[in-house]
C-alpha atoms as a PDB file:
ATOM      1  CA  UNK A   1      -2.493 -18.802 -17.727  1.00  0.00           C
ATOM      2  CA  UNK A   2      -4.478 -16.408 -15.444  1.00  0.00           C
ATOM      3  CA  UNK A   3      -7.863 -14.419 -16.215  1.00  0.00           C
ATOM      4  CA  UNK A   4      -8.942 -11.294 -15.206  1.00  0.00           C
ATOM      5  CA  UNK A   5     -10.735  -8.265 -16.065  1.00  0.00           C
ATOM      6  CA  UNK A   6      -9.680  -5.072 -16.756  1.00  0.00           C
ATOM      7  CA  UNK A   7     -12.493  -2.252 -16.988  1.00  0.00           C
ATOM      8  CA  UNK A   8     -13.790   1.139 -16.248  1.00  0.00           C
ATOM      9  CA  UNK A   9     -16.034   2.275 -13.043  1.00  0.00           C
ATOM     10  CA  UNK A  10     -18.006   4.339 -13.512  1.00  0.00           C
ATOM     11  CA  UNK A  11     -21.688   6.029 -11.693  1.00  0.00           C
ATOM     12  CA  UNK A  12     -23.171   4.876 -13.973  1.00  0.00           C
ATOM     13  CA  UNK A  13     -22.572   1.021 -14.366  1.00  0.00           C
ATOM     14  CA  UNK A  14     -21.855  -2.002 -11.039  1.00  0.00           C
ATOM     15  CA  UNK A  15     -21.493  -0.496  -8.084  1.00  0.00           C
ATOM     16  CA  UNK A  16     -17.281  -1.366  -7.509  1.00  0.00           C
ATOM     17  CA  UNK A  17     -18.306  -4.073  -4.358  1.00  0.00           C
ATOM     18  CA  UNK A  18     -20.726  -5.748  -6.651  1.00  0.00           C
ATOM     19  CA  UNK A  19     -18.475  -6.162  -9.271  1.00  0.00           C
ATOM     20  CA  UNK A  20     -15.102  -7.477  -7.163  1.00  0.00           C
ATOM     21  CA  UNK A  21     -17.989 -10.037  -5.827  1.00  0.00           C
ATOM     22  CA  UNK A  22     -19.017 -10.947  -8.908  1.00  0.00           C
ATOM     23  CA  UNK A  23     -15.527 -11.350 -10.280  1.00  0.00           C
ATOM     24  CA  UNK A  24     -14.404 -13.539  -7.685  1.00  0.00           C
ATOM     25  CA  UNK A  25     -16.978 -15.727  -7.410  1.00  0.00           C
ATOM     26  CA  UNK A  26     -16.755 -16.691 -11.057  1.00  0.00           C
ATOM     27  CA  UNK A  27     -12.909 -17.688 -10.442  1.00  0.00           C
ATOM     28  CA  UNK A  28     -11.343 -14.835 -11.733  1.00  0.00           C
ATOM     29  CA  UNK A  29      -7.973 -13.669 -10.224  1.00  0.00           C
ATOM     30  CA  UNK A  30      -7.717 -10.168 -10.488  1.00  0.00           C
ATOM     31  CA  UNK A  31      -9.130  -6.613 -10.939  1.00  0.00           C
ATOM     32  CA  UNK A  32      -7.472  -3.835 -12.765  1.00  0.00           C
ATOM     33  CA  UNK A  33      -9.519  -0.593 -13.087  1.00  0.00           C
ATOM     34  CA  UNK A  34      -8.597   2.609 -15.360  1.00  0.00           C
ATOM     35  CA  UNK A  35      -8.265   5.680 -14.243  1.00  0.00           C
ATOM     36  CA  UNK A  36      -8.657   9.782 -15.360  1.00  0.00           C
ATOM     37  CA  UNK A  37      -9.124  12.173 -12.979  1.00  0.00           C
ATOM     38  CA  UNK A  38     -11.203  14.395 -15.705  1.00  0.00           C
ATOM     39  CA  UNK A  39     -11.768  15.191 -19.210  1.00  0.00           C
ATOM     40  CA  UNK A  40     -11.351  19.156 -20.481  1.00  0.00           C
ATOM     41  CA  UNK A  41     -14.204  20.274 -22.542  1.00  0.00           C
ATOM     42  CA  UNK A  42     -11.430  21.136 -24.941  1.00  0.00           C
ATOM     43  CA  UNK A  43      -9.116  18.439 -26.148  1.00  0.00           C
ATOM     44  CA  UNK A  44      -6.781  18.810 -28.962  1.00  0.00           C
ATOM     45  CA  UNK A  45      -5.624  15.291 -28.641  1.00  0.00           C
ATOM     46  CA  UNK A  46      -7.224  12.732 -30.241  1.00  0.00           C
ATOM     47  CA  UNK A  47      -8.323   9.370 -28.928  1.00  0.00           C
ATOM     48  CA  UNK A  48      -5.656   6.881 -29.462  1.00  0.00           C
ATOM     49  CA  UNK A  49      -8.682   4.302 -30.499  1.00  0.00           C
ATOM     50  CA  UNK A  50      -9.849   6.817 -33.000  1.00  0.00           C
ATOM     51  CA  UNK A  51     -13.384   8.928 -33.436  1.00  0.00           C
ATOM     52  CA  UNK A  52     -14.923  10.612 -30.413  1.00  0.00           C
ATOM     53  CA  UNK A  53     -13.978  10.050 -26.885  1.00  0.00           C
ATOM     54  CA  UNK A  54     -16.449   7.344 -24.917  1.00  0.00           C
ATOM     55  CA  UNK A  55     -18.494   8.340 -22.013  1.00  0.00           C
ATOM     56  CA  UNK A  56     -16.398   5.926 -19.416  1.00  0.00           C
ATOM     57  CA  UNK A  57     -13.289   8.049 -19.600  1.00  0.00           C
ATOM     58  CA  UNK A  58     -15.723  11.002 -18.573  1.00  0.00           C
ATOM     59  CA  UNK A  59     -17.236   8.772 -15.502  1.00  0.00           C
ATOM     60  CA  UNK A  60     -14.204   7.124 -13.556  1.00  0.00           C
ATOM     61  CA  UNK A  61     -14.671   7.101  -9.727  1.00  0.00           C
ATOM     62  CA  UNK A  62     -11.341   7.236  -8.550  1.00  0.00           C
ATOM     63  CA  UNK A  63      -9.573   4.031  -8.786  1.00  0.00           C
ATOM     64  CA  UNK A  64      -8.349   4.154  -4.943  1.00  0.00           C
ATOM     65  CA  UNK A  65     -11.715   4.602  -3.504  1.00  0.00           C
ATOM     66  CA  UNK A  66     -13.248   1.808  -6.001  1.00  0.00           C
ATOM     67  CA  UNK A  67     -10.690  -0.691  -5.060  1.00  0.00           C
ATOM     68  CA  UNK A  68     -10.702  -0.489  -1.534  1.00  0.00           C
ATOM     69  CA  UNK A  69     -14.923  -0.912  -1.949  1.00  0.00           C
ATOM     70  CA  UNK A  70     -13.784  -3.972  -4.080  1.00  0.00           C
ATOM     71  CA  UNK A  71     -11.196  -5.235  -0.860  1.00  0.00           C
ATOM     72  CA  UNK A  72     -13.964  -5.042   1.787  1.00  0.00           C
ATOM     73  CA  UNK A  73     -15.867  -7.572  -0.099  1.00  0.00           C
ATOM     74  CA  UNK A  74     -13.334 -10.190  -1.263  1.00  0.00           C
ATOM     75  CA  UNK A  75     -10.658 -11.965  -0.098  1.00  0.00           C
ATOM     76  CA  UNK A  76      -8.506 -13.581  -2.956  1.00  0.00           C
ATOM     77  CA  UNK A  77      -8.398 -11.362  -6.191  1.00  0.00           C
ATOM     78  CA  UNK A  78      -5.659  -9.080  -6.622  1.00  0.00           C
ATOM     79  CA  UNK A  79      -7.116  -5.368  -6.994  1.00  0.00           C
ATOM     80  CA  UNK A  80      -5.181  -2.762  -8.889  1.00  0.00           C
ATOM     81  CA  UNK A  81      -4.563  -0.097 -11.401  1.00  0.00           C
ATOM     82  CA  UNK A  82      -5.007  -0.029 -14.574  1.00  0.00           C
ATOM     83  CA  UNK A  83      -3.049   1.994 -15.268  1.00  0.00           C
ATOM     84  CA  UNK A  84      -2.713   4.883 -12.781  1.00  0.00           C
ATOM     85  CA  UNK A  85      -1.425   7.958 -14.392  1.00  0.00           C
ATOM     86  CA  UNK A  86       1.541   8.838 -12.277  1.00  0.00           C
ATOM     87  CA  UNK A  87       2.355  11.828 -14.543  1.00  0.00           C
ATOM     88  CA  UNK A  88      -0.560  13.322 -12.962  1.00  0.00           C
ATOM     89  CA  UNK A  89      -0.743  12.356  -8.963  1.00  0.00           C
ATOM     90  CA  UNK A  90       1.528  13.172  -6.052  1.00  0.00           C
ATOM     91  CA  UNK A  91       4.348  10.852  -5.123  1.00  0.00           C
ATOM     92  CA  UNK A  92       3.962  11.148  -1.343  1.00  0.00           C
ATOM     93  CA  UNK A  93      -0.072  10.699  -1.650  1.00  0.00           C
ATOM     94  CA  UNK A  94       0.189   8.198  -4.293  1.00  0.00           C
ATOM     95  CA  UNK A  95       2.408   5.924  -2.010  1.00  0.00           C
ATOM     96  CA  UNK A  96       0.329   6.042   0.695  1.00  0.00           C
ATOM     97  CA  UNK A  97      -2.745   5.011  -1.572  1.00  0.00           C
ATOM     98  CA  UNK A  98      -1.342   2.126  -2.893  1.00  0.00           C
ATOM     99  CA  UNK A  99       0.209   0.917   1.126  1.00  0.00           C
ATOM    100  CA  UNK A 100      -2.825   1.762   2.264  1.00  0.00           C
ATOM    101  CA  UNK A 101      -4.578  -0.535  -0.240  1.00  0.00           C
ATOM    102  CA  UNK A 102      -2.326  -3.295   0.590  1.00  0.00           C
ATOM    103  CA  UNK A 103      -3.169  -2.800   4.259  1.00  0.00           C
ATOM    104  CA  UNK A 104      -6.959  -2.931   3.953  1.00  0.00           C
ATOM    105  CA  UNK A 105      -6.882  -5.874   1.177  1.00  0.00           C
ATOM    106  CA  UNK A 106      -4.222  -8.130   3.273  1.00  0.00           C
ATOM    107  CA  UNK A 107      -1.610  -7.641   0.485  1.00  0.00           C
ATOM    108  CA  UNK A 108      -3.438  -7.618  -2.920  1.00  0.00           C
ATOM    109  CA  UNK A 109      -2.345  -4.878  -4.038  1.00  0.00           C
ATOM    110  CA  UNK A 110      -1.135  -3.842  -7.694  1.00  0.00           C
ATOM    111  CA  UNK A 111       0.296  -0.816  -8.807  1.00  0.00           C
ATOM    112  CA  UNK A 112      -0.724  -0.875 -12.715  1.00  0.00           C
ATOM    113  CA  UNK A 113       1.082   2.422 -13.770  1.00  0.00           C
ATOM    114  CA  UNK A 114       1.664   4.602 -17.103  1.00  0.00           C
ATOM    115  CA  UNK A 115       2.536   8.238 -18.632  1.00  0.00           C
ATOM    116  CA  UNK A 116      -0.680   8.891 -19.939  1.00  0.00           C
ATOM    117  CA  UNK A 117      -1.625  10.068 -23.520  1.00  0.00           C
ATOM    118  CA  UNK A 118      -4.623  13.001 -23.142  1.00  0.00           C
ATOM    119  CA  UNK A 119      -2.119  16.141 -22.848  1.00  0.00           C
ATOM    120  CA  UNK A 120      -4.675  18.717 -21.811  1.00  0.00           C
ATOM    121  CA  UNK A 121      -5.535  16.212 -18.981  1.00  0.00           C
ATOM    122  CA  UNK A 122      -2.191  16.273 -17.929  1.00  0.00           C
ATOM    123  CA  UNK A 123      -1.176  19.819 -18.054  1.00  0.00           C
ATOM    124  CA  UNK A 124      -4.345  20.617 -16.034  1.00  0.00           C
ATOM    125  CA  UNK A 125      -1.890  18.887 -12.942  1.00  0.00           C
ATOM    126  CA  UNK A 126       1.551  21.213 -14.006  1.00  0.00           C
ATOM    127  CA  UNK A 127       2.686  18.683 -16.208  1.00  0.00           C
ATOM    128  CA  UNK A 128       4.687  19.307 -19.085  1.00  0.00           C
ATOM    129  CA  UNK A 129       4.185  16.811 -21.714  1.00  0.00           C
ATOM    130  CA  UNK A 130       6.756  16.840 -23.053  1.00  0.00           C
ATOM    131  CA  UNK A 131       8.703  15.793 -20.123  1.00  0.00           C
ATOM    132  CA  UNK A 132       6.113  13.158 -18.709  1.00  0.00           C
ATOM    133  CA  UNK A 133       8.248  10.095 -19.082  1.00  0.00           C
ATOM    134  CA  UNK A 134      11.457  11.553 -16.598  1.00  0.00           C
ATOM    135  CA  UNK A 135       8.527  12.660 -14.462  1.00  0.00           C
ATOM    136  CA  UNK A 136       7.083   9.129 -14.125  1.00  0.00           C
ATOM    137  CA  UNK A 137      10.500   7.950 -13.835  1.00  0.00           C
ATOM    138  CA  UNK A 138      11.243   9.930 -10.932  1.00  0.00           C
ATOM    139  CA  UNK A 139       8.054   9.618  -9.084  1.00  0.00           C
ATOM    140  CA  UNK A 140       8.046   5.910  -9.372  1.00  0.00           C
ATOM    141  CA  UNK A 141      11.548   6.063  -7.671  1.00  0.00           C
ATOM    142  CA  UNK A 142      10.638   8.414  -5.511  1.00  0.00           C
ATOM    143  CA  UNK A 143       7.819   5.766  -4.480  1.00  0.00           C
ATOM    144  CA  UNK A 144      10.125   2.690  -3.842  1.00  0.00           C
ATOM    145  CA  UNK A 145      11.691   4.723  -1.321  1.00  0.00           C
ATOM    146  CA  UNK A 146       8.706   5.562   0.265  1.00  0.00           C
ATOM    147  CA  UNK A 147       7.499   2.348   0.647  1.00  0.00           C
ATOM    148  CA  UNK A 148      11.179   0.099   1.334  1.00  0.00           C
ATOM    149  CA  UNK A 149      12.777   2.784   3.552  1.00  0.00           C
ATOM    150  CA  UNK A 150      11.987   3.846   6.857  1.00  0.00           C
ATOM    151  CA  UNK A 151      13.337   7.413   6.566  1.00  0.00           C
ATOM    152  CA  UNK A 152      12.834   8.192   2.937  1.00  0.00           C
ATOM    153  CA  UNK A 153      14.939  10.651   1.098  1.00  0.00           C
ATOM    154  CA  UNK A 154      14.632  12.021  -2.458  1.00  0.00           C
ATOM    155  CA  UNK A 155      16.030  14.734  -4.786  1.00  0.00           C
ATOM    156  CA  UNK A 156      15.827  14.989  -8.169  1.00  0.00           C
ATOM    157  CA  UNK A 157      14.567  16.916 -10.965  1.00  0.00           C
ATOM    158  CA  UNK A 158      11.288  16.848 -10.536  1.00  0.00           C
ATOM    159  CA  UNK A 159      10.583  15.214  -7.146  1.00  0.00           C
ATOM    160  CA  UNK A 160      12.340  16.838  -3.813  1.00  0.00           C
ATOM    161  CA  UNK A 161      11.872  16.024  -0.083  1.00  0.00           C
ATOM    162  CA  UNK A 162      14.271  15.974   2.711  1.00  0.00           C
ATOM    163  CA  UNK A 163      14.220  12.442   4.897  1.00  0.00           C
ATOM    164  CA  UNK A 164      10.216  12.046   6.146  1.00  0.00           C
ATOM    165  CA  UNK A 165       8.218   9.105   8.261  1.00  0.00           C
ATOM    166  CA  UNK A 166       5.759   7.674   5.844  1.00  0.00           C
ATOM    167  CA  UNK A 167       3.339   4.641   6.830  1.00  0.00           C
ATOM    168  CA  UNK A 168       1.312   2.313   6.217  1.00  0.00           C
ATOM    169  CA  UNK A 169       4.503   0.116   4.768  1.00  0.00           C
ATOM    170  CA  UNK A 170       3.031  -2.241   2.394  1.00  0.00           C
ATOM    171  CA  UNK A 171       2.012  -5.795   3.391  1.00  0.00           C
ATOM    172  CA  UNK A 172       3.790  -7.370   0.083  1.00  0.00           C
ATOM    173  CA  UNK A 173       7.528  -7.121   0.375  1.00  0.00           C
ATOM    174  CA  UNK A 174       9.425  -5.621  -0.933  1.00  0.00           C
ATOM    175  CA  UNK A 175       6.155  -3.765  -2.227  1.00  0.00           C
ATOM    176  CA  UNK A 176       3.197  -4.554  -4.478  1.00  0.00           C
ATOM    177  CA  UNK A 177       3.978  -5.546  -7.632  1.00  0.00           C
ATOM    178  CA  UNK A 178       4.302  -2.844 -10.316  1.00  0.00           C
ATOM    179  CA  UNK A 179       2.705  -3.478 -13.679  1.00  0.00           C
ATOM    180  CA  UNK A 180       4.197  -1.061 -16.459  1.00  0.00           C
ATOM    181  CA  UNK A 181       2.281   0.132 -18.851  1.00  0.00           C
ATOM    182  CA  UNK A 182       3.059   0.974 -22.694  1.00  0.00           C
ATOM    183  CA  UNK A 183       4.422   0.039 -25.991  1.00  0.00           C
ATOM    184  CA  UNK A 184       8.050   0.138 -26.626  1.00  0.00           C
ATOM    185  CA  UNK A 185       8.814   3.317 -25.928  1.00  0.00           C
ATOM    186  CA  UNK A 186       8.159   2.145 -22.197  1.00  0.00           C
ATOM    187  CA  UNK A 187      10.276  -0.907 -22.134  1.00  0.00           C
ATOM    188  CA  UNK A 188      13.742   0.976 -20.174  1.00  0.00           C
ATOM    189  CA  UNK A 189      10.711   2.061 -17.786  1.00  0.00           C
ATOM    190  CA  UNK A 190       9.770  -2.019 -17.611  1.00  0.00           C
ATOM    191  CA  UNK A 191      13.470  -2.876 -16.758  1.00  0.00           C
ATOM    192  CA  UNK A 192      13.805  -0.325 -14.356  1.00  0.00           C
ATOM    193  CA  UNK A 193      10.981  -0.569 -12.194  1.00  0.00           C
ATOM    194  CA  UNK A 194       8.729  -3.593 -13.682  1.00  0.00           C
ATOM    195  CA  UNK A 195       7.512  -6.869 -12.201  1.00  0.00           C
ATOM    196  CA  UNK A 196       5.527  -7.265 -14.875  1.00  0.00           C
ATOM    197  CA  UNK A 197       4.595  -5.789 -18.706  1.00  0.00           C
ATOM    198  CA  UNK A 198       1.227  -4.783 -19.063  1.00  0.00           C
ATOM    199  CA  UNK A 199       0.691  -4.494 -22.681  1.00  0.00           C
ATOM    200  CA  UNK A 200      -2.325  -2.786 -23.751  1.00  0.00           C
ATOM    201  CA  UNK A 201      -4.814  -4.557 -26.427  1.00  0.00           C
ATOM    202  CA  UNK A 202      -1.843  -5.974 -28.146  1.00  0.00           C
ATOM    203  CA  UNK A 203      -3.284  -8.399 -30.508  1.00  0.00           C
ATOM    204  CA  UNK A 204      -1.291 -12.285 -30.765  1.00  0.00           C
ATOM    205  CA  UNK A 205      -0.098 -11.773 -33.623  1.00  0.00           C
ATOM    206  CA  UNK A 206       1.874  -8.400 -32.703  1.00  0.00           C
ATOM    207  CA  UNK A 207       2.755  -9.149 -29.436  1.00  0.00           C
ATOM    208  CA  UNK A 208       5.686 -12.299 -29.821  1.00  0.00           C
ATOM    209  CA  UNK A 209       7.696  -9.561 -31.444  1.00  0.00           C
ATOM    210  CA  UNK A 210       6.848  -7.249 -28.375  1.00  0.00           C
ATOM    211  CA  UNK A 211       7.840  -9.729 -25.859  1.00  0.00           C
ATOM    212  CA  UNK A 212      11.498 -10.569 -27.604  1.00  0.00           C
ATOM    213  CA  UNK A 213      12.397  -6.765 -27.718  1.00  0.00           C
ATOM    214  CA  UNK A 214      11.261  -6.049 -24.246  1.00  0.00           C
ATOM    215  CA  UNK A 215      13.001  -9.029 -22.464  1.00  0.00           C
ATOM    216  CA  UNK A 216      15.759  -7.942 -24.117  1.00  0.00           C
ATOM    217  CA  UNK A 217      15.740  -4.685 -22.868  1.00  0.00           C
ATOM    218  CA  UNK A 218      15.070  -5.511 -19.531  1.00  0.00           C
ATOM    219  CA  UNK A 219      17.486  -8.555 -19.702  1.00  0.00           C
ATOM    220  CA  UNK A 220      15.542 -10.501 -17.823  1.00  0.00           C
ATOM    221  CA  UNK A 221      12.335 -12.965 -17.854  1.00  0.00           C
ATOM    222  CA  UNK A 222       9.536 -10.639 -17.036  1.00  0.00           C
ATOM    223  CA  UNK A 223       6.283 -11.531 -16.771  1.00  0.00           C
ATOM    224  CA  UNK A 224       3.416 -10.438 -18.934  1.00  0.00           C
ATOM    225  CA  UNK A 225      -0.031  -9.821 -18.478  1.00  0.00           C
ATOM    226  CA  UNK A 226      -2.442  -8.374 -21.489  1.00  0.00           C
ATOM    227  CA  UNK A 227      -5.799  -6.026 -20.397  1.00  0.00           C
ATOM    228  CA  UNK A 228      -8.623  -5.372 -22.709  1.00  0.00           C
ATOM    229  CA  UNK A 229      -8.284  -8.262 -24.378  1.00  0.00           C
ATOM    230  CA  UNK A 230     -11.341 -10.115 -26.363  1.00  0.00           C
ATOM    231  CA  UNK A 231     -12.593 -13.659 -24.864  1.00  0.00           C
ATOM    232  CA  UNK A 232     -12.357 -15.313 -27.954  1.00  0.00           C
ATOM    233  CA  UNK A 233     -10.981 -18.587 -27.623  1.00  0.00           C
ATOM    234  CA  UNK A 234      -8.957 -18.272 -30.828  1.00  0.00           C
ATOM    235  CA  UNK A 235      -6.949 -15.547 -29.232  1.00  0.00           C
ATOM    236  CA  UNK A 236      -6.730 -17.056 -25.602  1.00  0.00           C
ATOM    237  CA  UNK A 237      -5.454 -20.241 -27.507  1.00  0.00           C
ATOM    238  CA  UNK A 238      -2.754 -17.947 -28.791  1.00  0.00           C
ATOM    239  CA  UNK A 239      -1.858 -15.729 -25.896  1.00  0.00           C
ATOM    240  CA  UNK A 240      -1.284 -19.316 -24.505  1.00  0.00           C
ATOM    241  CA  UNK A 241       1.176 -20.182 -26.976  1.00  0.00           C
ATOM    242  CA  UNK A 242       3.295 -16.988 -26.459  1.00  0.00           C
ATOM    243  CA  UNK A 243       3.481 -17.561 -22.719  1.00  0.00           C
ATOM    244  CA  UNK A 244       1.173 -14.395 -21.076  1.00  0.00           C
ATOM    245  CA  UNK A 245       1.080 -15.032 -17.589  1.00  0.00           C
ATOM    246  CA  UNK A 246      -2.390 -12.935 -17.451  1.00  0.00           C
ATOM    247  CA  UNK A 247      -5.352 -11.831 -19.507  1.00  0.00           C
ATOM    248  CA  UNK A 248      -7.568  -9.225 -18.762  1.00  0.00           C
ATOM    249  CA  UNK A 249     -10.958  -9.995 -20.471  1.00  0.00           C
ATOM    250  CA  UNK A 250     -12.397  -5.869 -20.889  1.00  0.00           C
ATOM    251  CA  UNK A 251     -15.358  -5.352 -19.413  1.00  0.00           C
ATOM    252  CA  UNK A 252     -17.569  -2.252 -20.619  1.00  0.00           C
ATOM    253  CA  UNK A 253     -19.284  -0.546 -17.253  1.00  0.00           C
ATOM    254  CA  UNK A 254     -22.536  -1.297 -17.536  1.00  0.00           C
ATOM    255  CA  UNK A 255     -25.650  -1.855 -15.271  1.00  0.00           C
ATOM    256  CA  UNK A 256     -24.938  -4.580 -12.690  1.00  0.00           C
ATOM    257  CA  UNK A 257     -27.365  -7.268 -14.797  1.00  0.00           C
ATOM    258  CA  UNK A 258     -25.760  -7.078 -18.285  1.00  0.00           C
ATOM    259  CA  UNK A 259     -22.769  -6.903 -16.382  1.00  0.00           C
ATOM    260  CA  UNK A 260     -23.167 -10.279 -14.279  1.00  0.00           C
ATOM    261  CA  UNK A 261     -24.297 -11.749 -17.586  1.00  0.00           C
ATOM    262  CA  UNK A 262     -21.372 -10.972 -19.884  1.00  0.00           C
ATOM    263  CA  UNK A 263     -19.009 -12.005 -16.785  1.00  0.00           C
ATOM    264  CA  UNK A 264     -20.906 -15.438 -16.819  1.00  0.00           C
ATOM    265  CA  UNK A 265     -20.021 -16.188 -20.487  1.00  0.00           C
ATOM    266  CA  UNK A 266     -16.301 -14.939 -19.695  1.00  0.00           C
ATOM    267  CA  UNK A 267     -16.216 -17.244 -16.810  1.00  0.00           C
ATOM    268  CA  UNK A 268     -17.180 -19.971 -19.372  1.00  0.00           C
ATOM    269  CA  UNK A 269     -14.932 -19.455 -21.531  1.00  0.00           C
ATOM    270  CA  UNK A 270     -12.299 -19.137 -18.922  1.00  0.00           C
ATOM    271  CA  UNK A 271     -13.239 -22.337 -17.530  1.00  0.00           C
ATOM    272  CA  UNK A 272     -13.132 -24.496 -20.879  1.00  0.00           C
ATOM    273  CA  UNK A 273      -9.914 -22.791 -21.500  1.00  0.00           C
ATOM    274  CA  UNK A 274      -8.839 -24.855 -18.232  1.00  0.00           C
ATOM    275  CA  UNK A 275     -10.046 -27.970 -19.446  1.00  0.00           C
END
């Protein structure tokens, strides 16, 4: 099993170049960072974690710019998203993010996607709620072309353009891997367009269950990586058992020493693990 850490940038915690240093030199093997583009001041939907909304989701630099900070300085951790709300960003631009982080990181790239779950966030972009998982759908689709096809073509309900030149390609063929986000309401989304699950803070116990159903739905053996997950070796032991190909250990942003200590003890614990 493979560790890495999941976590929020932010101005006001590690600088992103410090961190990807950090997290490779303790022998971790990949980086996935959140993203929200903004918060309204008014939100009618609640936090899916319950009580008041943390600072972090206020503070996100944006994910592309923070990775590509995190590629000059590294050379072996995979860098991605986690997740990148697609419901919210522009096919065409979106495609040439991710290539272009491919490009600049020699092919560690990962596109860690999902629908989303703060409405007024989303409708702030033109996007209907309501219709957010056909919209993700279609973009991601949409985005497969762009990257596989040298004159790419789409129409479809929400995503139009006539045949169009769009480079970088990707270094990783066919592309980078795409992580899907989600519970099981996202598992057709996994078998369409997944290399891997990402399941979000599902705990051991819940997760075996998870795993069946989705598999089954996708009809095939895909991997599965978990993000925000504790370091507690109890769990990690048990993650183990149910065959997760990744754990994310979550990282809360905070100032670059408290951060390079709690990445010390996760690197411990990661290491015994190995043993």
């Amino acid at each position: 099993m493979k560790f890495g850490i999941s976590t929020f940038i932010t101005d006001q915690g590690i600088a992103p170049a410090a961190l990807a240093r950090a997290i490779e030199e303790r022998g971790f093997d990949s980086l996935l960072i959140a993203e929200h583009s903004h918060i309204p001041a008014s939100r009618r939907t609640p936090y899916p974690n319950g009580g008041e909304l943390p600072e972090k989701y206020y503070r996100t630099l944006d994910p592309f710019v923070a990775l590509a900070a995190a590629a000059s300085v590294t050379d072996r951790i995979l860098l991605g998203t986690g997740i990148a709300l697609v419901a919210q960003r522009d096919p065409i631009h979106t495609a040439k993010e991710v290539a272009s982080l491919d490009v600049v990181s020699a092919g560690r790239a990962v596109f860690g996607v999902g629908v989303g779950w703060n409405r007024e966030e989303m409708e702030n972009h033109g996007t209907d709620p309501t219709s957010r998982g056909r919209l993700v759908n279609e973009r991601l689709a949409a985005i497969r072309k762009l990257w596989t096809e040298e004159k790419a073509e789409f129409h479809g309900e929400f995503v139009d353009f006539d045949p169009v030149y769009a480079w970088p390609k990707p270094v990783r063929r066919p592309h980078p891997p795409i992580y899907v986000g989600g519970g099981p309401a996202a598992f057709p989304r996994v078998a369409e367009f997944g290399d891997a699950w990402l399941a979000n803070s599902v705990p051991p116990a819940d997760l075996g269950a998870q795993i069946e159903r989705m598999r089954e739905t996708a009809g095939r053996e895909v991997p599965v990586t978990v993000f925000d997950t504790t370091y507690e070796p109890e769990d990690i032991a048990a993650y183990r058992q149910l065959g997760v190909e990744r754990l994310l250990f979550e990282l809360q942003p905070r100032p670059e020493d408290e951060t390079l200590s709690q990445l010390d003890e996760m690197a411990a614990v990661a290491a015994a693990d190995a043993l």
